[in-house]
Every structure is written in C-alpha cells, then in structure tokens.
PDB file of N, CA and C in Angstrom:
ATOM      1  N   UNK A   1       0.843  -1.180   0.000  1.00  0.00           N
ATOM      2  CA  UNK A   1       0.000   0.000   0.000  1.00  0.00           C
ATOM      3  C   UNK A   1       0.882   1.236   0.000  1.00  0.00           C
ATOM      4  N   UNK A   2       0.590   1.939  -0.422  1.00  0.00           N
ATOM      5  CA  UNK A   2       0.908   3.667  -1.189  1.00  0.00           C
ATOM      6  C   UNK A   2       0.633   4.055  -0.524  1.00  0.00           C
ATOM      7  N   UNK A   3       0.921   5.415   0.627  1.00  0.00           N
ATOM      8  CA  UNK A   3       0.275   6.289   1.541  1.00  0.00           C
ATOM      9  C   UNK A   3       0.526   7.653   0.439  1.00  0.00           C
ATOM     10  N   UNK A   4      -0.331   8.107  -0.468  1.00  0.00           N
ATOM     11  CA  UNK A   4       0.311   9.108  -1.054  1.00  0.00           C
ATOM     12  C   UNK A   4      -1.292  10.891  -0.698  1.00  0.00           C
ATOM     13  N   UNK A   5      -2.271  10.389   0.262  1.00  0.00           N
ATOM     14  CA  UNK A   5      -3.182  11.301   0.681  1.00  0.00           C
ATOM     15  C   UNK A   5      -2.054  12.467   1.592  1.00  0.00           C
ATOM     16  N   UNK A   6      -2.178  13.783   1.387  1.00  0.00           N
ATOM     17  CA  UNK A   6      -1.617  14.788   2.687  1.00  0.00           C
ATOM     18  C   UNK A   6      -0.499  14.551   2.906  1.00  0.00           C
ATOM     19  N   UNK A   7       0.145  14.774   1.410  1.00  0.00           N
ATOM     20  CA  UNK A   7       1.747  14.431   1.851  1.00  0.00           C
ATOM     21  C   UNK A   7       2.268  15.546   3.005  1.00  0.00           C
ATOM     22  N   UNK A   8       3.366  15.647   3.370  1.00  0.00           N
ATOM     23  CA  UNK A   8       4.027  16.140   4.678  1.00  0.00           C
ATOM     24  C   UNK A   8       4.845  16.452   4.324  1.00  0.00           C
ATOM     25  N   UNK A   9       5.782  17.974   3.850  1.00  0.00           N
ATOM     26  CA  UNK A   9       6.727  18.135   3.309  1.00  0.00           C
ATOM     27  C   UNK A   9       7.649  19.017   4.465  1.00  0.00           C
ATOM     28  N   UNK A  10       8.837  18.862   4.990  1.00  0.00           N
ATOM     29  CA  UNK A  10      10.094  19.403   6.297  1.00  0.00           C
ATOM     30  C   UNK A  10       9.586  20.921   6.361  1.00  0.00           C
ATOM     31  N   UNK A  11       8.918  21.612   5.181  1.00  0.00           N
ATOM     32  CA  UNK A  11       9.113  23.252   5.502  1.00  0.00           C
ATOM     33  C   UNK A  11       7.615  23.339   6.167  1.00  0.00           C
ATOM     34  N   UNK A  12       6.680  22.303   5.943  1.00  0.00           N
ATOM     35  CA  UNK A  12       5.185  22.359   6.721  1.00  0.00           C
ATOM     36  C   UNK A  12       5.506  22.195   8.113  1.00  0.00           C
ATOM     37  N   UNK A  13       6.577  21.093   8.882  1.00  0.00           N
ATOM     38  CA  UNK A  13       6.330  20.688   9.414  1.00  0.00           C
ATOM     39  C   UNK A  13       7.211  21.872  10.893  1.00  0.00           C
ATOM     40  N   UNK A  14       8.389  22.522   9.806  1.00  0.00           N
ATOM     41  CA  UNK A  14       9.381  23.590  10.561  1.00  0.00           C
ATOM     42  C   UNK A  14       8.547  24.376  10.738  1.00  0.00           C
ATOM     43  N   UNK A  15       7.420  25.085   9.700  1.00  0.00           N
ATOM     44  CA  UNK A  15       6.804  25.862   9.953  1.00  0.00           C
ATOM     45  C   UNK A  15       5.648  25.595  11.639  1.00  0.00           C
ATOM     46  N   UNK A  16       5.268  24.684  11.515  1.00  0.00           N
ATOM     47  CA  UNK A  16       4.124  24.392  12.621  1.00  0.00           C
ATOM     48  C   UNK A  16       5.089  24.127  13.985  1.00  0.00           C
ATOM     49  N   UNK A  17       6.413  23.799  13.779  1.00  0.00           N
ATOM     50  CA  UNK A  17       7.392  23.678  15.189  1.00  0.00           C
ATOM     51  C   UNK A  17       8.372  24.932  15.409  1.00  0.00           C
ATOM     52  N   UNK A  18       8.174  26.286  14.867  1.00  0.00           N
ATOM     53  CA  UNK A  18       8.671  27.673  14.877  1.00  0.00           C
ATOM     54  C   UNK A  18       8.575  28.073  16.365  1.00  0.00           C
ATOM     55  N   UNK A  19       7.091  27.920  16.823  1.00  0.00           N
ATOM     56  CA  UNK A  19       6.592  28.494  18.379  1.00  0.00           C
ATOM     57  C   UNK A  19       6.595  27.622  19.046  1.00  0.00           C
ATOM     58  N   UNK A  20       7.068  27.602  20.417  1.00  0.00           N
ATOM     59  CA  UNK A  20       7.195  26.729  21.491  1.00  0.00           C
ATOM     60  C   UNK A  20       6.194  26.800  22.199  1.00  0.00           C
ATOM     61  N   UNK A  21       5.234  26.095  22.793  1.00  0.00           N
ATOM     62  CA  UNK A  21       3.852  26.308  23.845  1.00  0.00           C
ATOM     63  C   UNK A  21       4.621  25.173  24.779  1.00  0.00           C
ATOM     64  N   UNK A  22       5.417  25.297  25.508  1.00  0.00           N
ATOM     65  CA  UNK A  22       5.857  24.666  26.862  1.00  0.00           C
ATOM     66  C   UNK A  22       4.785  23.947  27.536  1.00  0.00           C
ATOM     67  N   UNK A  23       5.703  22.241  27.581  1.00  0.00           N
ATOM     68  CA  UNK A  23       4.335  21.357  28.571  1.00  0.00           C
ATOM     69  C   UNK A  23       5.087  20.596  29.169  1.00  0.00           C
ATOM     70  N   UNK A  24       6.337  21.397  29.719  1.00  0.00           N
ATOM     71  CA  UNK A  24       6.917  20.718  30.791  1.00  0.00           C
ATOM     72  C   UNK A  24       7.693  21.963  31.121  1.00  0.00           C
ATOM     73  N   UNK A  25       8.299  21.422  32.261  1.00  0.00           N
ATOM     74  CA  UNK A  25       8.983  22.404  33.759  1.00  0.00           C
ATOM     75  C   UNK A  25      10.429  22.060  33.015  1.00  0.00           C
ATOM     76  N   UNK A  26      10.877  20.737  32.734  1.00  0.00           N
ATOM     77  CA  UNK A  26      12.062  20.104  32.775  1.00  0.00           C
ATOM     78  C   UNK A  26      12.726  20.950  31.228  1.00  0.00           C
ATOM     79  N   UNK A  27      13.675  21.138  31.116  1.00  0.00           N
ATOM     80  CA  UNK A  27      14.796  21.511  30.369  1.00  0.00           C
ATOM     81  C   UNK A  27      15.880  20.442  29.510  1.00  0.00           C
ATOM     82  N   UNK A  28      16.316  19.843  28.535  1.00  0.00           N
ATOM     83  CA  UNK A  28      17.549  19.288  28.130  1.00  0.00           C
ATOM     84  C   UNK A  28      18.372  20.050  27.478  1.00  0.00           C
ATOM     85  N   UNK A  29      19.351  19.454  27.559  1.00  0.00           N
ATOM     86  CA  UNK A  29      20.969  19.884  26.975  1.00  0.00           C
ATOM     87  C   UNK A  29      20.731  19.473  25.898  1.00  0.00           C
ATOM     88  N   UNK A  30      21.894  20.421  24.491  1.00  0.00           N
ATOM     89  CA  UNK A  30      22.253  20.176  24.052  1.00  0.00           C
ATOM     90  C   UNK A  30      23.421  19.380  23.685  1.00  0.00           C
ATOM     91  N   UNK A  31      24.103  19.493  24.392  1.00  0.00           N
ATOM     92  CA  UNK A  31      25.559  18.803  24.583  1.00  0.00           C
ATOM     93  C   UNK A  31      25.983  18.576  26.083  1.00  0.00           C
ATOM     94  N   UNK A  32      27.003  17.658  26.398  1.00  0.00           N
ATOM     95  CA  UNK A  32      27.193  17.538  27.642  1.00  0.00           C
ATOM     96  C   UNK A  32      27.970  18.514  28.675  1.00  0.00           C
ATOM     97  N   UNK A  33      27.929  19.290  29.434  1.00  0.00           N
ATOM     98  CA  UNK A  33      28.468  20.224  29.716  1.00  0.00           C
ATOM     99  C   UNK A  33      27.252  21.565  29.609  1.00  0.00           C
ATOM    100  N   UNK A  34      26.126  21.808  28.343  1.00  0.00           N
ATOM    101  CA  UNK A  34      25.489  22.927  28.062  1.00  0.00           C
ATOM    102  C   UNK A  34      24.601  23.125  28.960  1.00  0.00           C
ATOM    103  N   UNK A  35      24.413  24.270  28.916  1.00  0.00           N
ATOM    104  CA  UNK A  35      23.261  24.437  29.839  1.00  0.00           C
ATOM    105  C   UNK A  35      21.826  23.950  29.356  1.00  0.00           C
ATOM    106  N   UNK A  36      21.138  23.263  30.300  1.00  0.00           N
ATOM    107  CA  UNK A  36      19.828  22.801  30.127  1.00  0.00           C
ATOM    108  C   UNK A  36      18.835  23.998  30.053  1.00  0.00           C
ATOM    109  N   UNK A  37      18.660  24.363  28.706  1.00  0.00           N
ATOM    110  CA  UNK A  37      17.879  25.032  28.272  1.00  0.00           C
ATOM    111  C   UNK A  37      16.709  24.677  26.795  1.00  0.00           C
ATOM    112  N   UNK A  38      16.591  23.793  26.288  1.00  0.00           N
ATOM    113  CA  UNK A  38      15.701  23.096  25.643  1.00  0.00           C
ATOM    114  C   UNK A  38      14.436  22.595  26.279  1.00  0.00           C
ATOM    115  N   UNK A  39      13.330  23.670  25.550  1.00  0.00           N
ATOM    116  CA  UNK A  39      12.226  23.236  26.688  1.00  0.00           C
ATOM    117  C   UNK A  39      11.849  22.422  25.537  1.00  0.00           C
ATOM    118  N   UNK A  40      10.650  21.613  26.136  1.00  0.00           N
ATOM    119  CA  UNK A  40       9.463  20.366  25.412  1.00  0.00           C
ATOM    120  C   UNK A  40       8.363  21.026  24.972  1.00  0.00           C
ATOM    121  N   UNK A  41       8.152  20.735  24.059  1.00  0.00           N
ATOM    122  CA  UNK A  41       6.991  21.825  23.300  1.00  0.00           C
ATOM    123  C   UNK A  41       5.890  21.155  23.225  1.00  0.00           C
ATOM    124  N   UNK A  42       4.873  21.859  22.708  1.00  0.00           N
ATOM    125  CA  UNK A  42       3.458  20.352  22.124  1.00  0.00           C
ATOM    126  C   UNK A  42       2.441  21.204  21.385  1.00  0.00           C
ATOM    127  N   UNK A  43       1.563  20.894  20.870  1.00  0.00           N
ATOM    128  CA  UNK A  43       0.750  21.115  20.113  1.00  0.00           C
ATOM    129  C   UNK A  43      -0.323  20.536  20.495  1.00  0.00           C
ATOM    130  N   UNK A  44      -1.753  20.474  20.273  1.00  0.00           N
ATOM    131  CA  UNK A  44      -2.674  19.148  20.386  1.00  0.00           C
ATOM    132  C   UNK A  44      -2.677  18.092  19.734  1.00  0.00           C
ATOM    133  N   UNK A  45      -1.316  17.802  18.134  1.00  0.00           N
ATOM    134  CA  UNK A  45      -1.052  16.943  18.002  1.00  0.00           C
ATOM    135  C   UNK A  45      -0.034  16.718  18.032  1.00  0.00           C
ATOM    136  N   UNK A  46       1.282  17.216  18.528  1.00  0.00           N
ATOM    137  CA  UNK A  46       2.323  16.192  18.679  1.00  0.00           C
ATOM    138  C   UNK A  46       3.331  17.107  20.383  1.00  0.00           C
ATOM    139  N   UNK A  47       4.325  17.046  20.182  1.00  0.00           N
ATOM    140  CA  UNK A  47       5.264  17.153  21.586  1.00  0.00           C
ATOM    141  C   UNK A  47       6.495  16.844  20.502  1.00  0.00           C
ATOM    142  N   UNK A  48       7.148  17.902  20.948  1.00  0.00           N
ATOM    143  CA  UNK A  48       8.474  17.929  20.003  1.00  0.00           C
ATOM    144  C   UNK A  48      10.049  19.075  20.719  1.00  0.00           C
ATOM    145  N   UNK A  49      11.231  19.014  20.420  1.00  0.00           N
ATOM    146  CA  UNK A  49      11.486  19.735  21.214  1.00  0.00           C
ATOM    147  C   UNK A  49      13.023  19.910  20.150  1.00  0.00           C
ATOM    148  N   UNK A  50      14.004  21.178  19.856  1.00  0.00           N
ATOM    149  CA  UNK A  50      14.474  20.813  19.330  1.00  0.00           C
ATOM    150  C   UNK A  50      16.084  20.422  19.119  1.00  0.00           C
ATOM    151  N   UNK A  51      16.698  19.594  18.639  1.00  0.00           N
ATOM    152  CA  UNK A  51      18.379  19.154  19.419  1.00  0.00           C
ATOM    153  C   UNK A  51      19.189  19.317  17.881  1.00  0.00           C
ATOM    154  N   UNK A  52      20.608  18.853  18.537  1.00  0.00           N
ATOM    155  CA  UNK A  52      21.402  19.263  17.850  1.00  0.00           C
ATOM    156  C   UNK A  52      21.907  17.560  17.283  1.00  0.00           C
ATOM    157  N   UNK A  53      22.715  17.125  16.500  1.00  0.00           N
ATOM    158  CA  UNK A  53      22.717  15.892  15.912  1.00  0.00           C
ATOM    159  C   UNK A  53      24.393  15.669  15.841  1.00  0.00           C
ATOM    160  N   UNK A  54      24.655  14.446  17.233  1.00  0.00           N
ATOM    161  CA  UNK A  54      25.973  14.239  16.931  1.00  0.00           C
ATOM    162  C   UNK A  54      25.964  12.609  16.043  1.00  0.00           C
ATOM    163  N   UNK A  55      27.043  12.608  15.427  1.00  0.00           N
ATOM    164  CA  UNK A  55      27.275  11.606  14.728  1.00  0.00           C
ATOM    165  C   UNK A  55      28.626  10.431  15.745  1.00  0.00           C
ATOM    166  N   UNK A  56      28.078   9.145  15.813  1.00  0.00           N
ATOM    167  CA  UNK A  56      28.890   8.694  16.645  1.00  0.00           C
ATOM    168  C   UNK A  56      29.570   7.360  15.402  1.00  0.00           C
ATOM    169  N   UNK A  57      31.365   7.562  15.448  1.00  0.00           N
ATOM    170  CA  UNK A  57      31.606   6.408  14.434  1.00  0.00           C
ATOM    171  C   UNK A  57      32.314   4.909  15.057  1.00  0.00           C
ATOM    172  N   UNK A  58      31.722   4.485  16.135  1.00  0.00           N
ATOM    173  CA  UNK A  58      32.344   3.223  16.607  1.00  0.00           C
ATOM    174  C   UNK A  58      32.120   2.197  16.073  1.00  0.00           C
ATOM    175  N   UNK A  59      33.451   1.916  15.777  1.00  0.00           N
ATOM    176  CA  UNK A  59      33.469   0.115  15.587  1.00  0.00           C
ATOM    177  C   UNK A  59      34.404   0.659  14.032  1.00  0.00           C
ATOM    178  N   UNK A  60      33.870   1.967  13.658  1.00  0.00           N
ATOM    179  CA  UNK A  60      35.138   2.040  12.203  1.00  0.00           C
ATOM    180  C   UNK A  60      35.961   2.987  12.288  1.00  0.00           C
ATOM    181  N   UNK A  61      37.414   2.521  12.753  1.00  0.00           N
ATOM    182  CA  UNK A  61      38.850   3.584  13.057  1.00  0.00           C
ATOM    183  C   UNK A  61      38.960   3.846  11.629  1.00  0.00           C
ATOM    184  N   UNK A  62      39.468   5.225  11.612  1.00  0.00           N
ATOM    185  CA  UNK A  62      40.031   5.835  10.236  1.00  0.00           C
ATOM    186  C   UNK A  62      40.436   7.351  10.915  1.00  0.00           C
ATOM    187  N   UNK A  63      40.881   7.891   9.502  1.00  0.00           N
ATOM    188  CA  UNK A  63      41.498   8.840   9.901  1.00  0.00           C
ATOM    189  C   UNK A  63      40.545  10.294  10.654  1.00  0.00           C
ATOM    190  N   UNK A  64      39.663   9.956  10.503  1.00  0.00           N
ATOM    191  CA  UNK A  64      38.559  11.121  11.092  1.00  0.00           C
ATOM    192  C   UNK A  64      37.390  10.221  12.221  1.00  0.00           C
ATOM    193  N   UNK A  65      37.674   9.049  12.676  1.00  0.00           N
ATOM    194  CA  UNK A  65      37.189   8.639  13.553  1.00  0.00           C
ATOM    195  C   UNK A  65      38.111   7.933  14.378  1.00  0.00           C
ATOM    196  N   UNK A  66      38.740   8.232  15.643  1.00  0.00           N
ATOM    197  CA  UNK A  66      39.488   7.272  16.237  1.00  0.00           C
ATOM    198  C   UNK A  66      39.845   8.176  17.667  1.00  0.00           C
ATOM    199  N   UNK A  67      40.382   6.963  18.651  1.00  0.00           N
ATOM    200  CA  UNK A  67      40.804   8.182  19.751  1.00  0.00           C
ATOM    201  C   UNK A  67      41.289   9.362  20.246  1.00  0.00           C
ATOM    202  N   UNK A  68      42.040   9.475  19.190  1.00  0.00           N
ATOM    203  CA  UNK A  68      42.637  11.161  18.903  1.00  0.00           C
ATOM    204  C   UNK A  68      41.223  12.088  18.757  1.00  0.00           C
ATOM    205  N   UNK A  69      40.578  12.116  17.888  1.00  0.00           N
ATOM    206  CA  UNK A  69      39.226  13.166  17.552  1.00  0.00           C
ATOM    207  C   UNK A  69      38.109  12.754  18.144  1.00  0.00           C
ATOM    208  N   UNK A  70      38.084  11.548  19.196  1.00  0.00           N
ATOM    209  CA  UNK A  70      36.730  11.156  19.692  1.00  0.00           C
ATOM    210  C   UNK A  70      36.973  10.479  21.087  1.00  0.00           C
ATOM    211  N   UNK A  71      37.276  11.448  22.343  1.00  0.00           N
ATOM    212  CA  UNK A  71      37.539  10.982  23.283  1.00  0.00           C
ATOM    213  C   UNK A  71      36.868   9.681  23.710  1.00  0.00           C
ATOM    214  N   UNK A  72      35.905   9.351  23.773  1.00  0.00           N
ATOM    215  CA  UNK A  72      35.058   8.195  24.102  1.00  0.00           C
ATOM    216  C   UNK A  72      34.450   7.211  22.770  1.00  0.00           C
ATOM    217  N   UNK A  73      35.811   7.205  21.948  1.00  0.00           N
ATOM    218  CA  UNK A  73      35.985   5.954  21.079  1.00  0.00           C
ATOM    219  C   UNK A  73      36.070   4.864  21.213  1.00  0.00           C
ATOM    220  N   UNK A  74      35.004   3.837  20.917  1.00  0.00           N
ATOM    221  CA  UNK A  74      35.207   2.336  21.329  1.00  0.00           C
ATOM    222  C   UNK A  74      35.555   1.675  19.590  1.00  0.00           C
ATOM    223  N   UNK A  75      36.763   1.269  19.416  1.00  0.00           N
ATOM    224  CA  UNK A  75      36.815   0.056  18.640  1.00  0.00           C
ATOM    225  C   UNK A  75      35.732  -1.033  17.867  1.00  0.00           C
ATOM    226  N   UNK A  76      35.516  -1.214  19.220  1.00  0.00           N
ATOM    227  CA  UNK A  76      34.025  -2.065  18.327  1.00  0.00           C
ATOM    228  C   UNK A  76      32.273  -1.760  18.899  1.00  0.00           C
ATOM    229  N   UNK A  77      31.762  -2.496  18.540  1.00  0.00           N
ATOM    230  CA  UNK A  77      30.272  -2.397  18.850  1.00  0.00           C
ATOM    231  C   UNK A  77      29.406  -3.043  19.384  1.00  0.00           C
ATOM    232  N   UNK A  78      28.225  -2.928  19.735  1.00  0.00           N
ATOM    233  CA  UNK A  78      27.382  -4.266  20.133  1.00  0.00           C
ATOM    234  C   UNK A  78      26.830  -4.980  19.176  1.00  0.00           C
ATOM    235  N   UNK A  79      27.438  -4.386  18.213  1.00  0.00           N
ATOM    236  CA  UNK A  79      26.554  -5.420  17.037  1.00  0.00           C
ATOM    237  C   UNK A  79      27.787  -5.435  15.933  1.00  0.00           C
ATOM    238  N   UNK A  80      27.561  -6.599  15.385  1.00  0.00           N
ATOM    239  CA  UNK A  80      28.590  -7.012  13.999  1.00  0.00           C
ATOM    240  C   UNK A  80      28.124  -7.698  12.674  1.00  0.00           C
ATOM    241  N   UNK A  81      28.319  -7.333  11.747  1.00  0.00           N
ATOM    242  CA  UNK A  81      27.810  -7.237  10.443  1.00  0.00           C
ATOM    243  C   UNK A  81      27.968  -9.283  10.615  1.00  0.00           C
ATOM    244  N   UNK A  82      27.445  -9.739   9.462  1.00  0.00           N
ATOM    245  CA  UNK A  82      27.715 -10.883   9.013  1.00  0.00           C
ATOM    246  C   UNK A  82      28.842 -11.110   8.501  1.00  0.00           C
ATOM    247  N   UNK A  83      29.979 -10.299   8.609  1.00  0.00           N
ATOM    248  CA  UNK A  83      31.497 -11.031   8.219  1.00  0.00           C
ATOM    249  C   UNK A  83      32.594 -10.633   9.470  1.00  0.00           C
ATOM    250  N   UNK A  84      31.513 -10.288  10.767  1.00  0.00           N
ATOM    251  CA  UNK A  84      32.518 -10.154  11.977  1.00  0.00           C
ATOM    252  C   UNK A  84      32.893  -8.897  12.145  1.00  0.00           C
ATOM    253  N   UNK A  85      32.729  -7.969  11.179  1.00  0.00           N
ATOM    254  CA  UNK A  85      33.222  -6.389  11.456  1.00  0.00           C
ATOM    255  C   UNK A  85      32.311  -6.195  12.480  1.00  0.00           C
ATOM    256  N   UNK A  86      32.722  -4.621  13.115  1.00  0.00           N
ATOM    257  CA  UNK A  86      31.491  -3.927  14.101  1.00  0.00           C
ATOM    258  C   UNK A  86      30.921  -2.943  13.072  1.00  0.00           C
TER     259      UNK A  86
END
C-alpha cells in the first residue's frame, strides 16, 4: 500500500514547530556540559522539542574517527555485520 493522501513536506512541518507552547517544567541539553535550556513543546497533536545531531563512528577507526578526535571511542560495537566487522 501507497500512503500518497496529505503528503508532509520538512518546511510544513518547521513551519508548525517555529513556536514553542511549553508542557513541561524540565529543560535538556544540548551537549554535555550545556546548559539545560531546551524546553518540550506540544501542540494538540504532537510534543516535540528541538536538538542538535551528533554523529557517533564506533566500531570504524580511520582517519577522522578514532581516539585522537573522539575521546570516548570504542573500537568495536554491540553489534557485527555478518562477516565479523562492528
């Protein structure tokens, strides 16, 4: 099945998450160390709030992922492909 009724396109959806209507007391961080200032927002249909996007590369050392540039680099993973990599 096709869901193709009321498509949903990122600038509808930025637009309707612009204003914050606060429905909580509590605060999150952006990063560890930041100040907890991210409030929880909501609407009557959804609760949304908004963060920042780290990228984490464990389990693949290279030259832009490894202990040098990623203090809390692990080698491998909890999970491993079907030929044993992480």
């Amino acid at each position: 099945m096709v869901w193709r009724e009321n498509p949903v396109r990122a600038t509808d959806l930025l637009a309707k998450a612009r204003d914050c209507a606060s429905v909580s007391r509590g605060r999150y961080r952006s990063d560890n160390g930041a100040p907890a200032k991210i409030p929880v927002c909501g609407t009557p249909d959804a609760v949304f709030w908004k963060a920042d996007m780290d990228i984490d590369c464990d389990g693949r050392p290279g030259p832009r992922c490894n202990r040098r540039t990623d203090p809390h680099f692990a080698a491998a993973t909890a999970y491993a492909q079907s030929d044993g990599r992480p």
